[in-house]
C-alpha atoms as a PDB file:
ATOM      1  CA  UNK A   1      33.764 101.426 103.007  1.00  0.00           C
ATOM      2  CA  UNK A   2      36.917 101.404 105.274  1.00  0.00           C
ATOM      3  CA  UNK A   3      34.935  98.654 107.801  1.00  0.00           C
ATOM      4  CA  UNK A   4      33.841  96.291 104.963  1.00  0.00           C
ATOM      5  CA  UNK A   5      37.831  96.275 103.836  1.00  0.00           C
ATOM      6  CA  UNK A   6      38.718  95.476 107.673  1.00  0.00           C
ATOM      7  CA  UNK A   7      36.225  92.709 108.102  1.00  0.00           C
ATOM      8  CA  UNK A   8      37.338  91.333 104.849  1.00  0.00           C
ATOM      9  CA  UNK A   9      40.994  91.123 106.059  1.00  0.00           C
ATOM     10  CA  UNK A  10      39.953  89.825 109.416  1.00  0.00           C
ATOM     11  CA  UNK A  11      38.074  87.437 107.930  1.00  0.00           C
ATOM     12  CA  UNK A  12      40.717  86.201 105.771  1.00  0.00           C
ATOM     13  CA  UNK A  13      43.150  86.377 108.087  1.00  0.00           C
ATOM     14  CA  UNK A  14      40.719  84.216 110.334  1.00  0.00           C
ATOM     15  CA  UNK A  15      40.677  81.705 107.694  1.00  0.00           C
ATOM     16  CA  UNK A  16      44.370  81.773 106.918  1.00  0.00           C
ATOM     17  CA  UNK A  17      44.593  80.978 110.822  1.00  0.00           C
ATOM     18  CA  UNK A  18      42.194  78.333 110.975  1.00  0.00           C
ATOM     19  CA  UNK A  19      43.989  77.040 107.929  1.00  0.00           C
ATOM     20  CA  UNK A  20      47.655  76.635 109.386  1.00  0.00           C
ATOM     21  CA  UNK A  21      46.191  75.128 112.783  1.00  0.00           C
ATOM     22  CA  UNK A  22      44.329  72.597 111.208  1.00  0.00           C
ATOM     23  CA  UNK A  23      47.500  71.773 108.927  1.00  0.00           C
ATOM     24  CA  UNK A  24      49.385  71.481 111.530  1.00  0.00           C
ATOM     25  CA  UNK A  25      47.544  69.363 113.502  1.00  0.00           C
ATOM     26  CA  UNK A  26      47.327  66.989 110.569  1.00  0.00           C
ATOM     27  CA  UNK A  27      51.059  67.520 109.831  1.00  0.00           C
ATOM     28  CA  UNK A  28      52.262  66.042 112.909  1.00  0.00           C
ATOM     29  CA  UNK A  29      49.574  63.730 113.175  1.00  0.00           C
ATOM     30  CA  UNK A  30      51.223  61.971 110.189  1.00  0.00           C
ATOM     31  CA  UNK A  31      54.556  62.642 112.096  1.00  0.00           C
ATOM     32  CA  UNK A  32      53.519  60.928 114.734  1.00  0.00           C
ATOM     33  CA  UNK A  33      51.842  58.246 113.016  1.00  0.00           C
ATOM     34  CA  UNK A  34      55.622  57.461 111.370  1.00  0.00           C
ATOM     35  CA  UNK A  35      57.119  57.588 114.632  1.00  0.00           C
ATOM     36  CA  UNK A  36      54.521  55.284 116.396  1.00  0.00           C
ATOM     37  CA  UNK A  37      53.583  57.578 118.133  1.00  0.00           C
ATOM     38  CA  UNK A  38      49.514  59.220 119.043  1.00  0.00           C
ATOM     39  CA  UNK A  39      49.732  62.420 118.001  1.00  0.00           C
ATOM     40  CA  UNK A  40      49.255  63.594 121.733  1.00  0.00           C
ATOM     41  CA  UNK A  41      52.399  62.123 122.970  1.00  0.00           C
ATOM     42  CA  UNK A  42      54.205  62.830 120.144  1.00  0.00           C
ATOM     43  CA  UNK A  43      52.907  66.721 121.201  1.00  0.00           C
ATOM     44  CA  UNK A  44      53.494  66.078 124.792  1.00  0.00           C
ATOM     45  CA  UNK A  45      57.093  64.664 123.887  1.00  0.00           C
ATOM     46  CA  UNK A  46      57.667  67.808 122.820  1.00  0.00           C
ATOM     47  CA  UNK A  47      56.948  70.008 125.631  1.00  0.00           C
ATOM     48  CA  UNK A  48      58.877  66.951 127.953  1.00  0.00           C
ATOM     49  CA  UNK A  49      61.917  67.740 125.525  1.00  0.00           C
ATOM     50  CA  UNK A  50      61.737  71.063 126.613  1.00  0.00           C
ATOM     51  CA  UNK A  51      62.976  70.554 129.965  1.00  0.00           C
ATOM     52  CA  UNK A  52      66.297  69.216 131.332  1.00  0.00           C
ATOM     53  CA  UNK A  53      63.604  67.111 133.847  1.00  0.00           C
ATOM     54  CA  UNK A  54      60.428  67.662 134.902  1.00  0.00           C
ATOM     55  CA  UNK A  55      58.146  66.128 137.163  1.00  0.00           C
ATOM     56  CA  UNK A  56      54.723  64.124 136.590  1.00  0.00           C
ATOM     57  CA  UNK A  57      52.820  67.271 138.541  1.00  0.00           C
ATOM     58  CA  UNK A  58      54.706  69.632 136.167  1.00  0.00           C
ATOM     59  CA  UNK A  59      53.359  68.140 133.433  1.00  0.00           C
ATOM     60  CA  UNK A  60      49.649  67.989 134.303  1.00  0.00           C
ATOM     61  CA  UNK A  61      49.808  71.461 135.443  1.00  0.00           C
ATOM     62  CA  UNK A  62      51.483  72.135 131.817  1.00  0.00           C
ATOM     63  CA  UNK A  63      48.553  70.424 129.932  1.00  0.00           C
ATOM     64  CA  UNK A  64      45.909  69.896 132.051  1.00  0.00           C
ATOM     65  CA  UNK A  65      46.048  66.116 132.003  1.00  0.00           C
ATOM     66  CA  UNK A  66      45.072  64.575 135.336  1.00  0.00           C
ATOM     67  CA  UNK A  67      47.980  62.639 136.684  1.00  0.00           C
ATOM     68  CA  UNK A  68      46.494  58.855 135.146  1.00  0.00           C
ATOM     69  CA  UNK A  69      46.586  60.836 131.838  1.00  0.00           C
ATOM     70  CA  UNK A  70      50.091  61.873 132.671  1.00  0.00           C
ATOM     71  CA  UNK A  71      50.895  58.314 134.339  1.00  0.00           C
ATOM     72  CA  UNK A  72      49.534  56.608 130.974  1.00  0.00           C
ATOM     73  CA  UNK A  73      51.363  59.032 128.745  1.00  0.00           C
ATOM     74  CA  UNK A  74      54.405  58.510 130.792  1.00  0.00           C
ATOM     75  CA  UNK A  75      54.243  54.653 130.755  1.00  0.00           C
ATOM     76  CA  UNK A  76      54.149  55.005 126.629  1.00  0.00           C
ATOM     77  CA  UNK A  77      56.775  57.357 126.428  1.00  0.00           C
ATOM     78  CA  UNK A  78      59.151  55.223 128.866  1.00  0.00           C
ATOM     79  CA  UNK A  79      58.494  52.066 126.891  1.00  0.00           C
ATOM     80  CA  UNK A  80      59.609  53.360 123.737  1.00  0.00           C
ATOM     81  CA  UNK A  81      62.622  54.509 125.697  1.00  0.00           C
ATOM     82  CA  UNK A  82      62.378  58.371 124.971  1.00  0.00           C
ATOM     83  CA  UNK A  83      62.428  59.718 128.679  1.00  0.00           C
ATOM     84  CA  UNK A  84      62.555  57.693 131.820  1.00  0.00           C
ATOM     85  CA  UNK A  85      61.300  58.044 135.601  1.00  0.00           C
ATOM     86  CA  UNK A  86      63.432  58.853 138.429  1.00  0.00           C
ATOM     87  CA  UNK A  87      62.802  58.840 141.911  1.00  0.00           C
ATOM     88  CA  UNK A  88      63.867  61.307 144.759  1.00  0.00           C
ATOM     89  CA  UNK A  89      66.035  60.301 147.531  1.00  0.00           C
ATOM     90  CA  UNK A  90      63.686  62.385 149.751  1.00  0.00           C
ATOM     91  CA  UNK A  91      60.279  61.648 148.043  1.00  0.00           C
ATOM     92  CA  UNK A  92      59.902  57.855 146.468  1.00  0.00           C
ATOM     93  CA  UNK A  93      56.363  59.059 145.506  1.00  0.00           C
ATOM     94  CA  UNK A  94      57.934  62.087 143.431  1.00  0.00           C
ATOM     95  CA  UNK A  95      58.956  61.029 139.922  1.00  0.00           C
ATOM     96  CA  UNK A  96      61.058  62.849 137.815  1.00  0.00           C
ATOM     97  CA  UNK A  97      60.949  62.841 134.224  1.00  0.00           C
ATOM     98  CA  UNK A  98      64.241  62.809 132.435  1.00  0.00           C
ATOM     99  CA  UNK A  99      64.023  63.440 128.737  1.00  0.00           C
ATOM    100  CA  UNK A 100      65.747  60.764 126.410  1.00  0.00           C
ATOM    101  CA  UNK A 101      66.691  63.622 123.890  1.00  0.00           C
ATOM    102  CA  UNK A 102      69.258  61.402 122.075  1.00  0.00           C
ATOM    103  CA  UNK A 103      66.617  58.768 121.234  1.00  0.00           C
ATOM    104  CA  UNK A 104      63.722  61.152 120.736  1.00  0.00           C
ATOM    105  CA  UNK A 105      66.132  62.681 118.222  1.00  0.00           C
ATOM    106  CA  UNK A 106      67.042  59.746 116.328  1.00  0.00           C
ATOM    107  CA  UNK A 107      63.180  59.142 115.907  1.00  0.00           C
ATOM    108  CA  UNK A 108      62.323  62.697 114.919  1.00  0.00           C
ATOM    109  CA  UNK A 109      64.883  64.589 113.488  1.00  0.00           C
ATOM    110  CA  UNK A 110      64.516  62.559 110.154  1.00  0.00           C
ATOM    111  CA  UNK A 111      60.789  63.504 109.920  1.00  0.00           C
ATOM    112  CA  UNK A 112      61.590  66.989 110.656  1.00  0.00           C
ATOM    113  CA  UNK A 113      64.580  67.881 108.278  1.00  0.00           C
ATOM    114  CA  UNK A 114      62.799  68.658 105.328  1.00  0.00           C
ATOM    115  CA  UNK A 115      59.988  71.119 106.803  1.00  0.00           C
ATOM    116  CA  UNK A 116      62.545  72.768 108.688  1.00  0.00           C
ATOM    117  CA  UNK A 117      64.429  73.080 105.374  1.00  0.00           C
ATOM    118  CA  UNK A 118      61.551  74.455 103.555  1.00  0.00           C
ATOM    119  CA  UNK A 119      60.517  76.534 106.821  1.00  0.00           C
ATOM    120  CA  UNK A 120      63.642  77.937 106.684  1.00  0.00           C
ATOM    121  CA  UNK A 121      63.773  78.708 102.924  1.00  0.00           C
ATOM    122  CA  UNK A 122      60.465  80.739 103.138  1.00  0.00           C
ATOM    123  CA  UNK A 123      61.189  82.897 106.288  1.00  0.00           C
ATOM    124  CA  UNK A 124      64.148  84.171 104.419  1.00  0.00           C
ATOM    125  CA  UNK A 125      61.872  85.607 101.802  1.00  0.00           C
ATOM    126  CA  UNK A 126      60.310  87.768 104.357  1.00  0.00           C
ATOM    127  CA  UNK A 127      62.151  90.979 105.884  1.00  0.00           C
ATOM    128  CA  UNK A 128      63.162  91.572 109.257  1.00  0.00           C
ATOM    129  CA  UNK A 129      60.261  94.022 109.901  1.00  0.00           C
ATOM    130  CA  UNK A 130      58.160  91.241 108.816  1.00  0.00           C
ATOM    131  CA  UNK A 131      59.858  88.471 110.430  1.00  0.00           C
ATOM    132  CA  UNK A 132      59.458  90.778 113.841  1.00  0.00           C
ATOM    133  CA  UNK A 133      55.404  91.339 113.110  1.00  0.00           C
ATOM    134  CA  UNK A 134      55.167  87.424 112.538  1.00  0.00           C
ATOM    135  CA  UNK A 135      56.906  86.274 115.957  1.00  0.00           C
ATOM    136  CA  UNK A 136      55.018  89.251 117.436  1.00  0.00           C
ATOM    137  CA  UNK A 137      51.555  87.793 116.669  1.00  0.00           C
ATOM    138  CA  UNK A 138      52.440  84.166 117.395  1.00  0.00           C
ATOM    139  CA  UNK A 139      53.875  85.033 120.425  1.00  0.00           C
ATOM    140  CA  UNK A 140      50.850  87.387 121.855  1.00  0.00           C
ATOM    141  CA  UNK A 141      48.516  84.581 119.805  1.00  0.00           C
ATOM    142  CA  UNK A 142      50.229  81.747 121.924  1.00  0.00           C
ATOM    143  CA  UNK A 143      49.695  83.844 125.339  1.00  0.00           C
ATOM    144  CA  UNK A 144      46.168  83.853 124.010  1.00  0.00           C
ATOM    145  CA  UNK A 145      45.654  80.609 123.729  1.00  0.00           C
ATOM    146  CA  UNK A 146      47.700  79.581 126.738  1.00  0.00           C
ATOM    147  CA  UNK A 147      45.619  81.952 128.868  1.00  0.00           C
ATOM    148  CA  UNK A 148      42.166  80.325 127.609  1.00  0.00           C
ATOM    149  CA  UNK A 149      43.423  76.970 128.044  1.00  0.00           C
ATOM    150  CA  UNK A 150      43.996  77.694 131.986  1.00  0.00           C
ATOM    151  CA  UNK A 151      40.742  79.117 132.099  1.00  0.00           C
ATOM    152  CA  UNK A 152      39.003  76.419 130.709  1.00  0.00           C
ATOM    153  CA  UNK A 153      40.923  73.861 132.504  1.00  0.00           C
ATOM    154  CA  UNK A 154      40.493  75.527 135.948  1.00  0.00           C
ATOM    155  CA  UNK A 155      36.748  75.667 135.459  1.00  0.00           C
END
């Protein structure tokens, strides 16, 4: 009896999971689709935002583009003026990526202020204990994923 209760929970949790990714894939799809943005580079922006700068190699490594992927994404991303190259005194073929954080802000933070809002709002209904189990499974989830990602990439 005790088994069919845990497979019952796992398999709701599964669905709860598959549930959240897939709405928020389509979440910042439509993010990115008000931004002008493909949803990738809107994603990739993200992780480029994360970093004071960060080189074209970096990136790839990051998210397993090849470097035309990263080139093209780049080139997008520098045209709508929310990072820009620069070039080492030592290295012209190095590029380094410099985040445009104040423009990427103006573009985002207006499609972002009322889910964090409501995000917000509904983590302060949980307790702390809770709060703690939640970051504990997204973070060992994320070092999942991560992990499988590199394999799959590296094969």
């Amino acid at each position: 009896m005790r088994k069919n209760i845990e497979d019952k929970l796992l398999s709701q949790f599964r669905a709860a999971s598959r549930q959240y990714s897939d709405a928020s894939i389509f979440m910042h799809e439509a993010i990115a689709r008000k931004a002008g943005l493909s949803g990738t580079d809107h994603k990739y922006l993200g992780l480029i935002l994360q970093h004071k700068s960060i080189t074209a190699g970096e990136i790839s490594k990051l998210t397993g583009l090849t470097t035309g992927a990263v080139t093209g994404l780049i080139d997008r991303l520098e045209r709508k003026k929310l990072l820009k190259r620069q070039f080492t005194k030592d290295d012209r073929r190095k590029v380094i990526i410099v985040p445009n954080a104040e423009n990427s802000m103006k573009l985002l933070t207006p499609l972002f202020d009322e889910l964090q809002q409501q995000t917000t709002e509904l983590i302060s209904t949980f307790s702390p204990g809770e709060i703690q189990t939640i970051e504990r499974y997204f973070v060992e989830a994320t070092a999942i994923m991560k992990a499988t990602a590199e394999k799959l990439n590296n094969k």
